[in-house]
N, C-alpha and C. Protein backbone atom coordinates (compact mmCIF):
# COMPACT_ATOMS: atom_id res chain seq x y z
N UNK A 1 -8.52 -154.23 59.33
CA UNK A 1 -7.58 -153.14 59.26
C UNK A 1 -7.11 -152.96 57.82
N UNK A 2 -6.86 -151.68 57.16
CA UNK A 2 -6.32 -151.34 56.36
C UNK A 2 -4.59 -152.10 55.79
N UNK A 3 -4.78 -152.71 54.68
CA UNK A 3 -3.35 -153.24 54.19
C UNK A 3 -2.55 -152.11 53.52
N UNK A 4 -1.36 -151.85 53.92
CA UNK A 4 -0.50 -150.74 53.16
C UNK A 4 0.15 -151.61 52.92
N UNK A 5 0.82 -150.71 51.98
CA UNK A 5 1.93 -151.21 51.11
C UNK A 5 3.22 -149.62 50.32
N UNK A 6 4.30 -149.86 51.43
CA UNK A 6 5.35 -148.58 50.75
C UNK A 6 6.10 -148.74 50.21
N UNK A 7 6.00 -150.04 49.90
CA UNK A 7 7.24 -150.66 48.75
C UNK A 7 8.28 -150.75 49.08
N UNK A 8 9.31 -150.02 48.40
CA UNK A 8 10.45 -149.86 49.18
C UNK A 8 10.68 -148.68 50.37
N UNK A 9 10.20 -148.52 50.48
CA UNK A 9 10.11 -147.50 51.42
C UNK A 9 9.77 -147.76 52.81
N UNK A 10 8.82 -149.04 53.14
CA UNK A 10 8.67 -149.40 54.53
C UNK A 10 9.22 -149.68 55.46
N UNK A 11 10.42 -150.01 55.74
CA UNK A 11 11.45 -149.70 56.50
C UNK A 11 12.43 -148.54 56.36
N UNK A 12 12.65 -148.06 57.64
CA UNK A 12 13.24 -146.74 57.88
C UNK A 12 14.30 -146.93 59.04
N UNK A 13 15.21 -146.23 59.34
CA UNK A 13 16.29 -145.85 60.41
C UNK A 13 15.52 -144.94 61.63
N UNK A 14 15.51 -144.87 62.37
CA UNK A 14 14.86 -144.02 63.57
C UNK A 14 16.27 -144.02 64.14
N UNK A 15 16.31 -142.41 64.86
CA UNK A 15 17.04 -142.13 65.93
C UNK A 15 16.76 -141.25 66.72
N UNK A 16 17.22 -142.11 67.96
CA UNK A 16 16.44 -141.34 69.14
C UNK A 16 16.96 -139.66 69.38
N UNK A 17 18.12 -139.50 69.30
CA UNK A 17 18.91 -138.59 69.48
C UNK A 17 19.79 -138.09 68.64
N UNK A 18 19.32 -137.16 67.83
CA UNK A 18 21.02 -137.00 66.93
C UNK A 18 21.62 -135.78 67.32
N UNK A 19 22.21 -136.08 68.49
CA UNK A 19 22.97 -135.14 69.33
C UNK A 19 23.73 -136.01 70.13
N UNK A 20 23.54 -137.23 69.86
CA UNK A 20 24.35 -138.22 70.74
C UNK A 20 24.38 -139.70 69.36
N UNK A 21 25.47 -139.80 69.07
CA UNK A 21 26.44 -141.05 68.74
C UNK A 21 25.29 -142.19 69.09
N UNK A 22 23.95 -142.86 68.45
CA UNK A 22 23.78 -144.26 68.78
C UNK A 22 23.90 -144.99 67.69
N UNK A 23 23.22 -146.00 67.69
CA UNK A 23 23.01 -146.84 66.67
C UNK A 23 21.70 -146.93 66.21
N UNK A 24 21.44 -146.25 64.86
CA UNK A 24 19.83 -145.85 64.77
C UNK A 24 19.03 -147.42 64.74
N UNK A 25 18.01 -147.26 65.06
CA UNK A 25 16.70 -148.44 64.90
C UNK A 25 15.52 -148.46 63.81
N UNK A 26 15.87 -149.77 63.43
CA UNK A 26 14.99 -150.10 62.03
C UNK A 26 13.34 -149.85 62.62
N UNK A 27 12.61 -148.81 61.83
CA UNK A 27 11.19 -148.95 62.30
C UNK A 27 10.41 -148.88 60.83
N UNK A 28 8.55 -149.35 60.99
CA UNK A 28 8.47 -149.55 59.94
C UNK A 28 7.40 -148.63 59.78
N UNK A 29 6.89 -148.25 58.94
CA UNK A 29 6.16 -147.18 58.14
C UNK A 29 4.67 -147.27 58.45
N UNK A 30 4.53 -149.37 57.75
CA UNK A 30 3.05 -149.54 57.79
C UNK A 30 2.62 -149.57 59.72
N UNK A 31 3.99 -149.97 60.49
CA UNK A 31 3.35 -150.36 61.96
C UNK A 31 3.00 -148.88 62.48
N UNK A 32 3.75 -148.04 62.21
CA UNK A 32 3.41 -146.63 62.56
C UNK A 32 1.63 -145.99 62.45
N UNK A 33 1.51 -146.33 61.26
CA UNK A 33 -0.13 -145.77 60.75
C UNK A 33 -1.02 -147.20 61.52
N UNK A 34 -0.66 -147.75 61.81
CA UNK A 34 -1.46 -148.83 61.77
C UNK A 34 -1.72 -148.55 63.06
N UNK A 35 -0.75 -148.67 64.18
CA UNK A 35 -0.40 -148.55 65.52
C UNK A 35 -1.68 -147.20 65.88
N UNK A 36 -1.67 -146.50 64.79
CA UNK A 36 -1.63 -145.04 65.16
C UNK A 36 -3.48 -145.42 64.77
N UNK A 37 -4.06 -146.07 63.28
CA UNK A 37 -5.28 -146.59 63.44
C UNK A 37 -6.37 -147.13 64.97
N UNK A 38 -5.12 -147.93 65.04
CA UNK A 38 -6.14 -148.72 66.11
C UNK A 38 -5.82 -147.96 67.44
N UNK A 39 -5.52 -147.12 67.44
CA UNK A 39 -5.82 -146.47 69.04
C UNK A 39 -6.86 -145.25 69.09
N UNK A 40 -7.23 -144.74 67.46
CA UNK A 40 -7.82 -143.19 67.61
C UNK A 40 -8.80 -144.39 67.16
N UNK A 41 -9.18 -145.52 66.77
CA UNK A 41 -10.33 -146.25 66.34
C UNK A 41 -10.94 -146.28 67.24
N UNK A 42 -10.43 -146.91 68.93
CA UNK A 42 -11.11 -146.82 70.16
C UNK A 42 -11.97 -145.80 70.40
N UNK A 43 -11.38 -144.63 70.21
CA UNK A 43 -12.02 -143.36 70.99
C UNK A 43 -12.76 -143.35 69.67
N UNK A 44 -13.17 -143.75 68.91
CA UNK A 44 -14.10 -143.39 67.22
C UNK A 44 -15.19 -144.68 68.00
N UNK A 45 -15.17 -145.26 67.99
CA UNK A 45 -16.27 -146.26 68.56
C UNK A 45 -16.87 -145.92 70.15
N UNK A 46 -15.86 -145.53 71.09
CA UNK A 46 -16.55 -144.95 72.34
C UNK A 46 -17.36 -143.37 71.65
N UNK A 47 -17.09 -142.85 70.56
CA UNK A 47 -17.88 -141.69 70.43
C UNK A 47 -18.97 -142.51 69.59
N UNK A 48 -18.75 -143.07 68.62
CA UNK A 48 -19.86 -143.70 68.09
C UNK A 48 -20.92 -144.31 68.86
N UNK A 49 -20.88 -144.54 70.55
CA UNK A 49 -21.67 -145.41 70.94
C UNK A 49 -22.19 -143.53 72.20
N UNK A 50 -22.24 -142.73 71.66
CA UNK A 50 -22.22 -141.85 72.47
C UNK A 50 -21.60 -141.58 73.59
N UNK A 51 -20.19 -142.03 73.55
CA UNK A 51 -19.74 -141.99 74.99
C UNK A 51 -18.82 -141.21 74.85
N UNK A 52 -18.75 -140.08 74.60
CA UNK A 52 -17.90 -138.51 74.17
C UNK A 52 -17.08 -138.34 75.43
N UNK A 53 -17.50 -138.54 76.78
CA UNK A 53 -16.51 -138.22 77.38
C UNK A 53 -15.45 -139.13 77.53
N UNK A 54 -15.90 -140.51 77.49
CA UNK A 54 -14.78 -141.61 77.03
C UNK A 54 -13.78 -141.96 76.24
N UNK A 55 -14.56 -141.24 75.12
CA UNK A 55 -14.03 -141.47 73.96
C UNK A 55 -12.50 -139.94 73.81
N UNK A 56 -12.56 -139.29 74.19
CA UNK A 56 -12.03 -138.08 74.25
C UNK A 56 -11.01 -138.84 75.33
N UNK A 57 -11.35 -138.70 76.48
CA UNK A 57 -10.40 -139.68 77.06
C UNK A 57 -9.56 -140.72 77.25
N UNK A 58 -10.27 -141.83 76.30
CA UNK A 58 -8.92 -142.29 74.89
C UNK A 58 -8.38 -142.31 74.38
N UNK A 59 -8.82 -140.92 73.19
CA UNK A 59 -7.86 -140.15 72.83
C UNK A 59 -6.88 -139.63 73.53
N UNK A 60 -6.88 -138.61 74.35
CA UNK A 60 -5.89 -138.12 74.97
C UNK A 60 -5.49 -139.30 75.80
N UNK A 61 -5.29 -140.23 76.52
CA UNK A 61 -4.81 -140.97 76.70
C UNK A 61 -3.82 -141.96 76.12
N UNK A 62 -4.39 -142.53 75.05
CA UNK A 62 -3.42 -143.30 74.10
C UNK A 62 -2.41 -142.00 73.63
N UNK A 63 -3.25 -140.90 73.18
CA UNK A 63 -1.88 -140.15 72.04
C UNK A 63 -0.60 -140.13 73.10
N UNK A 64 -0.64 -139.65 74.69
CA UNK A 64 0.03 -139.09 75.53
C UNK A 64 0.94 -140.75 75.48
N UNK A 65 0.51 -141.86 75.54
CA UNK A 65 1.34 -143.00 76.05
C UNK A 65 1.51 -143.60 74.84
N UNK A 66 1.18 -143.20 73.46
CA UNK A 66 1.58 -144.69 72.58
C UNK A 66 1.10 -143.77 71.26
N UNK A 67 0.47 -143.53 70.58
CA UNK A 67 0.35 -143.38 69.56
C UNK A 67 0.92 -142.16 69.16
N UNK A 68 0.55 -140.88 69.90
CA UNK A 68 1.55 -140.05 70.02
C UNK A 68 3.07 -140.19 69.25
N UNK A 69 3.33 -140.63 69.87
CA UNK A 69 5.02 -141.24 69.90
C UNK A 69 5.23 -141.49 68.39
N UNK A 70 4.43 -142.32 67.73
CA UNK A 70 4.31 -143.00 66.18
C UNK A 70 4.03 -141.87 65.56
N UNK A 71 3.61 -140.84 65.60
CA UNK A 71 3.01 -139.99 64.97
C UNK A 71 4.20 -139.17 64.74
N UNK A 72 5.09 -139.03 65.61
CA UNK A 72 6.17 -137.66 65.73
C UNK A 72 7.39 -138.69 64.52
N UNK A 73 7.38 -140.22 65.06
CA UNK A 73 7.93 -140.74 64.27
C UNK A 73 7.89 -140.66 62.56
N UNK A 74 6.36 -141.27 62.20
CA UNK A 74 5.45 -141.02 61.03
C UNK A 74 5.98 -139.58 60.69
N UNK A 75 5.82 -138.70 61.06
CA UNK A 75 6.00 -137.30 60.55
C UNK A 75 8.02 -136.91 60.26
N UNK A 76 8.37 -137.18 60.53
CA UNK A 76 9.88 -137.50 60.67
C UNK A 76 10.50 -137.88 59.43
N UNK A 77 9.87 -139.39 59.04
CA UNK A 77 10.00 -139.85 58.15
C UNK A 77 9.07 -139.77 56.86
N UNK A 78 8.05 -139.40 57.24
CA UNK A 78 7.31 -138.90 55.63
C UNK A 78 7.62 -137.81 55.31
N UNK A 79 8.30 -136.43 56.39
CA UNK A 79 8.68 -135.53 55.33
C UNK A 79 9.94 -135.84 54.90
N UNK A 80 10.79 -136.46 55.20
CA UNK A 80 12.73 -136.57 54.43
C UNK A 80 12.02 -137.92 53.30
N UNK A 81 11.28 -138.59 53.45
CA UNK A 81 10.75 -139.35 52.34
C UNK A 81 10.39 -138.28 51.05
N UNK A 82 9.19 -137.36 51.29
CA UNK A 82 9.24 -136.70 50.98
C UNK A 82 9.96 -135.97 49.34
N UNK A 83 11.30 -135.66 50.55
CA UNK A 83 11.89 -134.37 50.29
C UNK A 83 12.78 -135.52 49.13
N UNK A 84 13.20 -136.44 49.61
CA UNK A 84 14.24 -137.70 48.90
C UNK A 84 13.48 -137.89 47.74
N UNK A 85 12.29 -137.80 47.39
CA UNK A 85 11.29 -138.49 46.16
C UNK A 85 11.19 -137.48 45.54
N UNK A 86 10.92 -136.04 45.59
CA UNK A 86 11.14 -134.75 45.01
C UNK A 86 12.58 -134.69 44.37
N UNK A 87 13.57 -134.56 44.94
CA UNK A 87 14.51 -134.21 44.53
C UNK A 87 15.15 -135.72 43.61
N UNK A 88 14.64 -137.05 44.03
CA UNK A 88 15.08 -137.89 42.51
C UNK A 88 14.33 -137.54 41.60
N UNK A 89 12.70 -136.87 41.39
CA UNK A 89 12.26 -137.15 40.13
C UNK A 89 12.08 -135.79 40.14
N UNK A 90 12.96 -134.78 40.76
CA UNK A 90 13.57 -133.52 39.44
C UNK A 90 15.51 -133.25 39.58
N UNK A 91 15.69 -135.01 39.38
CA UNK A 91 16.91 -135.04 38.64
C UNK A 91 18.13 -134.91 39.79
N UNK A 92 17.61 -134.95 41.37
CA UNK A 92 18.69 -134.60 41.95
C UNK A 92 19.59 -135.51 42.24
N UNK A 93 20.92 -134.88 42.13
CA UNK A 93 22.15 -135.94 42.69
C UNK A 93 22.04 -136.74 43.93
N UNK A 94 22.35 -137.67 44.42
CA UNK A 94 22.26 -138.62 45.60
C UNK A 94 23.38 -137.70 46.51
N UNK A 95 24.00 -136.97 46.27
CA UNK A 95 25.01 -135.93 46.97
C UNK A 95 23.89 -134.75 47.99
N UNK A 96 23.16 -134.34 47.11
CA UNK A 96 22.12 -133.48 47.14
C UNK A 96 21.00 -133.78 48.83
N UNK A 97 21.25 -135.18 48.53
CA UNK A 97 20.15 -135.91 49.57
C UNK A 97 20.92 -135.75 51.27
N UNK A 98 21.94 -136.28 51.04
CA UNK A 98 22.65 -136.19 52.47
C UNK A 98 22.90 -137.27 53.18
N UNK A 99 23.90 -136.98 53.85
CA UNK A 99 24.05 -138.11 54.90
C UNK A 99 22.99 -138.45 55.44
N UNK A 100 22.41 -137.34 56.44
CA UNK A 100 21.18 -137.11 56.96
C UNK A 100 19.93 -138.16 56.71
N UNK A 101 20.02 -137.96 55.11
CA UNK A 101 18.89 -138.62 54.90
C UNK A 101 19.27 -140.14 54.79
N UNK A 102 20.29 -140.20 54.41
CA UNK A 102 20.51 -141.49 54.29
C UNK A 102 20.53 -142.48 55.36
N UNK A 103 20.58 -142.05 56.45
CA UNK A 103 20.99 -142.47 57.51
C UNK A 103 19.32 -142.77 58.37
N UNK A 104 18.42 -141.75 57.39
CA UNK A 104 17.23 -141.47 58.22
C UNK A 104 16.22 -142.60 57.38
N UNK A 105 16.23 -142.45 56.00
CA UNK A 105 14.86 -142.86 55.29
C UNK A 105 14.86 -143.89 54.12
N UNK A 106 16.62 -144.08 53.72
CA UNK A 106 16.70 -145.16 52.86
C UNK A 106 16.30 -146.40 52.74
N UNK A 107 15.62 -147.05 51.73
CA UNK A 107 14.97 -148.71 52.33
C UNK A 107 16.24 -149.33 53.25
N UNK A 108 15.86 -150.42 53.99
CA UNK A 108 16.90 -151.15 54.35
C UNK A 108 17.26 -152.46 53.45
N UNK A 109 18.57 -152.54 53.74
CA UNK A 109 19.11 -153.41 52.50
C UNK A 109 19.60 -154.89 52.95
């Protein structure tokens, strides 16, 4: 498997709901892609061995129960990552960033 590395950046805040008061949950960056590797890898080897209808069926299977899920996460947090890395290196205030983000994408400390 592929070794990442996000530096400071690999831990993140997840929340399930921000329409409801919880206590967000530490998730991590590299388990996301990784998680998200080894399940579309399955259905890449059932197609590799010609087994297209299997392999398709893996796919949609895992995305619907598990990888899916990492993905909406992954996407969540790489764009306010993003948007947070743009706006420090053209000079923006930490005001600028937000609660929001802070709450969403800051390393953990």
């Amino acid at each position: 498997m592929p070794k990442l590395d996000f530096k400071g950046f690999e831990h993140y805040w997840e929340v399930f709901n921000p329409y409801k008061l919880e206590e967000p949950v530490a998730a991590s960056l590299s388990d996301d892609i990784l998680d998200i590797y080894k399940d579309v890898k399955k259905g890449v080897l059932l197609y590799e061995q010609r087994e297209f209808t299997e392999g398709i069926w893996e796919w949609k299977f895992s995305f619907e129960t598990h990888w899916g899920n990492h993905t909406r996460d992954l996407g969540d947090s790489e764009v306010h990552l993003l948007h947070l890395l743009v706006l420090q290196n053209n000079g923006g205030s930490k005001r600028k960033t937000g609660v929001f983000y802070q709450s969403r994408i800051l390393p953990l400390k």
